[in-house]
Protein backbone atom coordinates (compact mmCIF):
# COMPACT_ATOMS: atom_id res chain seq x y z
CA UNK A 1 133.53 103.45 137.27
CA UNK A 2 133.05 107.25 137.77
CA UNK A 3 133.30 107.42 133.36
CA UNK A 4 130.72 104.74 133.07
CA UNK A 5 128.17 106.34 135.71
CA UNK A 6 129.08 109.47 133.79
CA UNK A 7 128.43 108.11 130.44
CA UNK A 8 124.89 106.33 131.47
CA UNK A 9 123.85 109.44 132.96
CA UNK A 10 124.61 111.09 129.71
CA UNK A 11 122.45 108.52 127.74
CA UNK A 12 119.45 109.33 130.44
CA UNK A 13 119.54 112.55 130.14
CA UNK A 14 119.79 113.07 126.22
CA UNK A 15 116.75 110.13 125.91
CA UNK A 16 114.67 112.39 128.32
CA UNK A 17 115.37 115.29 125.94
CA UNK A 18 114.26 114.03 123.01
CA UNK A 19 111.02 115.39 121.32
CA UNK A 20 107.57 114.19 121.36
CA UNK A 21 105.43 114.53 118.20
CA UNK A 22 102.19 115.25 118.10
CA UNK A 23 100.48 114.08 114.08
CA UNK A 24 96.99 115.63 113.94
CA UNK A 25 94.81 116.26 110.68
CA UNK A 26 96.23 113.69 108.76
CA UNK A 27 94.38 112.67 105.66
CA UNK A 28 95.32 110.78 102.27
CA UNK A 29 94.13 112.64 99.15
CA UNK A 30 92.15 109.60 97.10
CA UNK A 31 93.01 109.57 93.63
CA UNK A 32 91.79 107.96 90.56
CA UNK A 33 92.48 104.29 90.34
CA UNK A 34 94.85 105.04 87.64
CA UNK A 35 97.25 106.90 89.45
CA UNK A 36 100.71 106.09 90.40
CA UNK A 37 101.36 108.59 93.02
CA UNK A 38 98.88 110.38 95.73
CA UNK A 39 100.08 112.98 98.41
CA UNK A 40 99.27 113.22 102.32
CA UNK A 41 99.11 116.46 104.55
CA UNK A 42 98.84 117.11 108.07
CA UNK A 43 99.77 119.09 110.95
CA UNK A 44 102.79 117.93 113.12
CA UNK A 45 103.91 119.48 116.46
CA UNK A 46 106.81 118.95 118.10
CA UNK A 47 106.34 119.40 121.83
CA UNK A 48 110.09 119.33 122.60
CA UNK A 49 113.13 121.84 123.27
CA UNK A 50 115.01 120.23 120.51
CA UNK A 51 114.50 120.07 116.79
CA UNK A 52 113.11 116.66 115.09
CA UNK A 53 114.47 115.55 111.92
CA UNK A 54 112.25 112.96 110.40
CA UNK A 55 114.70 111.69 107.65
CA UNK A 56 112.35 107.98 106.68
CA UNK A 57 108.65 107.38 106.09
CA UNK A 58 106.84 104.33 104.96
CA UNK A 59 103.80 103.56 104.28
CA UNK A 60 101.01 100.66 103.83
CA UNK A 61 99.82 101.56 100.52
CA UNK A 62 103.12 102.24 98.17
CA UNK A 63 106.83 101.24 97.25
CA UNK A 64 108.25 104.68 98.23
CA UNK A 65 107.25 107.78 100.90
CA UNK A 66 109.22 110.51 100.68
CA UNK A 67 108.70 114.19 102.19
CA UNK A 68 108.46 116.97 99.48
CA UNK A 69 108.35 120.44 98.87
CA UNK A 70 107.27 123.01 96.41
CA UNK A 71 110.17 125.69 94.72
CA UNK A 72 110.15 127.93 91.81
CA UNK A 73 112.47 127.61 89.40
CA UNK A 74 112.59 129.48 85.88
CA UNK A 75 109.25 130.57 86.93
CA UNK A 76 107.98 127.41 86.86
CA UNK A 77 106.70 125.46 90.22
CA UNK A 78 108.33 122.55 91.36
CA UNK A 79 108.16 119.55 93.23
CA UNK A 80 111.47 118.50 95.50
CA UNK A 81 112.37 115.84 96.97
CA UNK A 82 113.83 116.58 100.65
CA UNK A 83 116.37 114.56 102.33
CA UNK A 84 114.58 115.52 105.82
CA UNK A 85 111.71 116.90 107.44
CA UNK A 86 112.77 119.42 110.60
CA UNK A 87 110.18 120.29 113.21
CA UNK A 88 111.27 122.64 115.44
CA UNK A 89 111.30 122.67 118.82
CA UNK A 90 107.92 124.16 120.58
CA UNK A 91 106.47 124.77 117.04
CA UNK A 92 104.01 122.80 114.58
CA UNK A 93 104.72 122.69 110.83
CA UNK A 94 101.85 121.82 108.14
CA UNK A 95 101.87 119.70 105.65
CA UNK A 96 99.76 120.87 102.76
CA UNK A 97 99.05 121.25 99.10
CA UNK A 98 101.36 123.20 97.61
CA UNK A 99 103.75 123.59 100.28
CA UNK A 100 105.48 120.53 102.39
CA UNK A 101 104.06 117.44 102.28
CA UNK A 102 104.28 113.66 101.86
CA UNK A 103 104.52 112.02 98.79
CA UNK A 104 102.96 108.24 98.43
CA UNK A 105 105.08 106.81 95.27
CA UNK A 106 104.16 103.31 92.79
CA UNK A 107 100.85 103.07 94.69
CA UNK A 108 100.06 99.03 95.24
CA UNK A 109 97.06 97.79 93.59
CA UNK A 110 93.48 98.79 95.29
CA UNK A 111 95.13 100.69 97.82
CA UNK A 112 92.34 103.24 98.10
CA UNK A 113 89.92 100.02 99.24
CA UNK A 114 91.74 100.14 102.48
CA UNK A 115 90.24 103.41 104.02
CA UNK A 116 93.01 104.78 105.92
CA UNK A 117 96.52 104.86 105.56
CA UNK A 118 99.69 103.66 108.17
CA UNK A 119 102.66 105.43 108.38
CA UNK A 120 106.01 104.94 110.11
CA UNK A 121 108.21 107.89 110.30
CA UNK A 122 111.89 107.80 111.73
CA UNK A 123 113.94 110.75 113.26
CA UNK A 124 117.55 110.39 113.51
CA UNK A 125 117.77 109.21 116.46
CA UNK A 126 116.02 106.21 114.78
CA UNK A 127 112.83 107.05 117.09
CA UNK A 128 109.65 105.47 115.45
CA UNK A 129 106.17 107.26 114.59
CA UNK A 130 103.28 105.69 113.88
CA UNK A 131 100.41 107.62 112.40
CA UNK A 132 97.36 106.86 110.53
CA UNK A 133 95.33 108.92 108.12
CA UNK A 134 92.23 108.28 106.55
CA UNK A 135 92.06 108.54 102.31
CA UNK A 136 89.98 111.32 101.70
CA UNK A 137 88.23 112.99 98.31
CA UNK A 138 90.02 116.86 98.26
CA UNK A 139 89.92 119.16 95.23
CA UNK A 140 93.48 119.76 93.65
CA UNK A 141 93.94 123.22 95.65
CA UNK A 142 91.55 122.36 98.59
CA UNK A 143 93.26 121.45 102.13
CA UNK A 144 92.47 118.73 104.29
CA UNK A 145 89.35 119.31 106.50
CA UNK A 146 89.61 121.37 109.09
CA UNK A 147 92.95 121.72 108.27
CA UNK A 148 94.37 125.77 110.28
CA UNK A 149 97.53 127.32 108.88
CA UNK A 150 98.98 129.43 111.16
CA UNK A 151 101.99 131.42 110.42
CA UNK A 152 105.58 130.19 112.86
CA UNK A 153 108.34 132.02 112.86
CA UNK A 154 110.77 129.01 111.32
């Protein structure tokens, strides 16, 4: 009896640790009906003592989300896919052009008719995130309104 009440306070206690998330600034970047592919950004902050690792996102609007990054390689700038997205603990990460951000993959037909955007992210711990962002006209290089980048030590 003393293992179980041992192991259930266990399972308390590392549910009460687990993050929160905070999504603000999210927008969609509206592309031209002939595109495949769009990107979102925005700013998430995790309000937690432990790190967050989203590793699934879905959305309304296409077959595949995925969370990217930029690299250079042979001089040349990349896109990457990444397996994860980590948000520490106590800090806020952005999610911008050409940095980190979400990629929206084999957009469904009309999908920029809708207005807005649902997303369901996942952490590890299988916790779910629901977010929506509107779909918003942004120049190639220009961040999403009102968008602040702020340097964190990560």
């Amino acid at each position: 009896m003393h293992k179980f009440l041992s192991l259930v306070a266990g399972l308390v206690f590392s549910h009460a640790a687990q993050a929160d998330l905070v999504f603000e600034q999210a927008s969609v970047r509206l592309m031209p009906a002939m595109q495949k592919n769009t990107a979102a950004f925005m700013k998430i902050t995790n309000t937690g003592s432990e790190p967050v690792s989203l590793i699934e996102a879905n959305s309304n609007i296409s077959e595949k989300t995925e969370f990217h990054t930029h690299i250079v390689q042979n001089d040349m700038m990349m896109m990457k896919k990444m397996d994860q997205l980590i948000i520490p603990a106590n800090q806020s990460i952005i999610l911008e052009s050409g940095a980190k951000h979400i990629m929206l993959l084999d957009l469904k037909r009309n999908w920029a008719d809708q207005g807005e955007v649902e997303f369901i992210f996942r952490d590890k711990h299988q916790k779910s995130y629901s977010v929506i962002a509107p779909i918003q006209a942004m120049h190639h290089a220009q961040k999403p309104e009102k968008m602040e980048h702020k340097h964190h030590n990560h």
